[in-house]
C-alpha atoms as a PDB file:
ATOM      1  CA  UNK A   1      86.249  41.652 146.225  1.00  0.00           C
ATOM      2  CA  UNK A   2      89.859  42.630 147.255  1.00  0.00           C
ATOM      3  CA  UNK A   3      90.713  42.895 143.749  1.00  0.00           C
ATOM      4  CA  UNK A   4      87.996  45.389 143.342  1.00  0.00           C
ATOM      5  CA  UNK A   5      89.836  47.669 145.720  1.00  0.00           C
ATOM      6  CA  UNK A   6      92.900  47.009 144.303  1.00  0.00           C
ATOM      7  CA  UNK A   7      91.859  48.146 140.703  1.00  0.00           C
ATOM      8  CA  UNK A   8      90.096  51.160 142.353  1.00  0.00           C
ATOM      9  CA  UNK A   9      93.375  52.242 143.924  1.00  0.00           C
ATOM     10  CA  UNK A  10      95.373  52.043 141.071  1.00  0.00           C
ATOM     11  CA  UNK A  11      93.023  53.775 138.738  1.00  0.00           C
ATOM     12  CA  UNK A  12      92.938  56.751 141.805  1.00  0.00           C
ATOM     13  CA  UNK A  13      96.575  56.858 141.631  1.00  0.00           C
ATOM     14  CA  UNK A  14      96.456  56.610 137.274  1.00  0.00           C
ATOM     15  CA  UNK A  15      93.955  59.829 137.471  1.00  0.00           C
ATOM     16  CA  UNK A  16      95.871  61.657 139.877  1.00  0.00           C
ATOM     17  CA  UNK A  17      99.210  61.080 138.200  1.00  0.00           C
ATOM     18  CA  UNK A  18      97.642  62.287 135.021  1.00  0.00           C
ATOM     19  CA  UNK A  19      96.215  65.412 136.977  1.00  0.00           C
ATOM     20  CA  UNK A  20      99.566  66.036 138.180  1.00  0.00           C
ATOM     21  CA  UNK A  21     100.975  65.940 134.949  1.00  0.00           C
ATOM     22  CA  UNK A  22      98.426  68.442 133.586  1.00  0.00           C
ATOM     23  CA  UNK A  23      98.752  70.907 136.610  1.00  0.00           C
ATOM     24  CA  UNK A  24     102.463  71.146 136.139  1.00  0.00           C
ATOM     25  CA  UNK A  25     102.180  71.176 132.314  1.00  0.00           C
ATOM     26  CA  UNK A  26      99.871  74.633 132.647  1.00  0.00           C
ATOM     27  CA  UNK A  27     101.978  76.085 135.618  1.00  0.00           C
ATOM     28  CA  UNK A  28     105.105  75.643 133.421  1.00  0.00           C
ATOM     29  CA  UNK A  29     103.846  76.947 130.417  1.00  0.00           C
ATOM     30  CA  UNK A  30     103.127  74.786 127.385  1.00  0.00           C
ATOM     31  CA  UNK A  31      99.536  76.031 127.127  1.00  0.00           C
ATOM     32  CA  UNK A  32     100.603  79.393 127.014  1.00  0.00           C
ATOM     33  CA  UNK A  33     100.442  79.846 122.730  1.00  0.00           C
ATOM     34  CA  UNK A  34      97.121  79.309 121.694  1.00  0.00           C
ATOM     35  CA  UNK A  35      97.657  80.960 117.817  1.00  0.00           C
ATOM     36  CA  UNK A  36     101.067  79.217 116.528  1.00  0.00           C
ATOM     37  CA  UNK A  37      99.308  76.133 116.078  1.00  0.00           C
ATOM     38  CA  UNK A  38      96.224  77.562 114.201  1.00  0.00           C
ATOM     39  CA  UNK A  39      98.738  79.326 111.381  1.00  0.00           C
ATOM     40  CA  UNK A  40     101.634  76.965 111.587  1.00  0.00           C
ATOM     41  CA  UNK A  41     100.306  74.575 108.562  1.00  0.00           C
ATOM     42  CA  UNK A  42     100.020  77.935 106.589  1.00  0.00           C
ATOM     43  CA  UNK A  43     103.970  78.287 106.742  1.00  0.00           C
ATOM     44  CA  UNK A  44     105.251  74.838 106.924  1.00  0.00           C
ATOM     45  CA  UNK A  45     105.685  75.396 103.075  1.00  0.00           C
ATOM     46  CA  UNK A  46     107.776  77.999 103.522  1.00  0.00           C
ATOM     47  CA  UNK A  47     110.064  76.328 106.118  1.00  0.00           C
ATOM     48  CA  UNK A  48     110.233  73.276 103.377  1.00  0.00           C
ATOM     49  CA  UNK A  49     111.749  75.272 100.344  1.00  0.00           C
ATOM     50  CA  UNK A  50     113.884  77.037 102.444  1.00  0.00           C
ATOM     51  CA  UNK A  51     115.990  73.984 104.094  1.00  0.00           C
ATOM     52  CA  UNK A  52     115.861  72.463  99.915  1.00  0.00           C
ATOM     53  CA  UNK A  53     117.318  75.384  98.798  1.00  0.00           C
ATOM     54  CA  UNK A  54     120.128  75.476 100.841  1.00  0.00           C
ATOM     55  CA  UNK A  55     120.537  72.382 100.312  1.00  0.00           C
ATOM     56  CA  UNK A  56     121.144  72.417  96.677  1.00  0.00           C
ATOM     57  CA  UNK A  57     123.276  75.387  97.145  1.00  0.00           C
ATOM     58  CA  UNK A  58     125.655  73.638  99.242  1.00  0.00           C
ATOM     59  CA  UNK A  59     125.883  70.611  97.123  1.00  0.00           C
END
Protein backbone atom coordinates (compact mmCIF):
# COMPACT_ATOMS: atom_id res chain seq x y z
CA UNK A 1 0.00 0.00 0.00
CA UNK A 2 2.79 2.57 0.82
CA UNK A 3 4.16 2.04 -2.48
CA UNK A 4 0.89 3.02 -3.93
CA UNK A 5 1.34 6.45 -2.44
CA UNK A 6 4.66 6.62 -3.33
CA UNK A 7 4.01 6.08 -7.15
CA UNK A 8 1.04 8.52 -6.82
CA UNK A 9 3.38 11.23 -5.55
CA UNK A 10 5.84 10.94 -8.01
CA UNK A 11 3.53 10.80 -10.95
CA UNK A 12 1.84 14.30 -9.18
CA UNK A 13 5.19 15.75 -9.16
CA UNK A 14 6.01 14.13 -13.13
CA UNK A 15 2.57 16.01 -14.27
CA UNK A 16 3.24 19.09 -12.58
CA UNK A 17 6.83 19.36 -13.72
CA UNK A 18 5.59 18.80 -17.21
CA UNK A 19 2.83 21.57 -16.62
CA UNK A 20 5.47 23.79 -15.52
CA UNK A 21 7.42 23.24 -18.40
CA UNK A 22 4.49 24.00 -20.73
CA UNK A 23 3.36 27.20 -18.80
CA UNK A 24 6.78 28.70 -19.09
CA UNK A 25 7.25 27.42 -22.68
CA UNK A 26 3.88 29.63 -23.76
CA UNK A 27 4.75 32.64 -21.40
CA UNK A 28 8.20 32.78 -23.09
CA UNK A 29 7.18 32.48 -26.44
CA UNK A 30 7.84 29.38 -28.51
CA UNK A 31 4.16 28.98 -29.43
CA UNK A 32 4.02 32.28 -30.69
CA UNK A 33 4.54 31.27 -34.84
CA UNK A 34 1.87 29.19 -35.81
CA UNK A 35 2.55 29.61 -39.99
CA UNK A 36 6.53 29.02 -40.34
CA UNK A 37 6.06 25.53 -39.75
CA UNK A 38 3.10 24.98 -42.20
CA UNK A 39 5.35 26.60 -45.31
CA UNK A 40 8.78 25.75 -44.09
CA UNK A 41 8.96 22.21 -46.11
CA UNK A 42 7.93 24.40 -49.18
CA UNK A 43 11.42 26.28 -48.93
CA UNK A 44 13.74 23.85 -47.43
CA UNK A 45 14.69 23.29 -51.18
CA UNK A 46 15.64 26.50 -51.59
CA UNK A 47 17.81 26.75 -48.43
CA UNK A 48 19.54 23.32 -49.86
CA UNK A 49 20.84 24.69 -53.31
CA UNK A 50 21.79 27.70 -51.87
CA UNK A 51 24.45 26.39 -49.10
CA UNK A 52 25.66 23.71 -52.44
CA UNK A 53 26.22 26.46 -54.45
CA UNK A 54 28.38 28.27 -52.41
CA UNK A 55 29.91 25.58 -51.76
CA UNK A 56 31.16 24.71 -55.11
CA UNK A 57 32.02 28.26 -55.63
CA UNK A 58 34.40 28.32 -52.90
CA UNK A 59 36.05 25.12 -53.75
Amino acid sequence: MSVLVILIIVSVLVAGGFLIAFLWSVNSGQMEDDYTPSVRMLFDDELTNTKKSKSKIQS
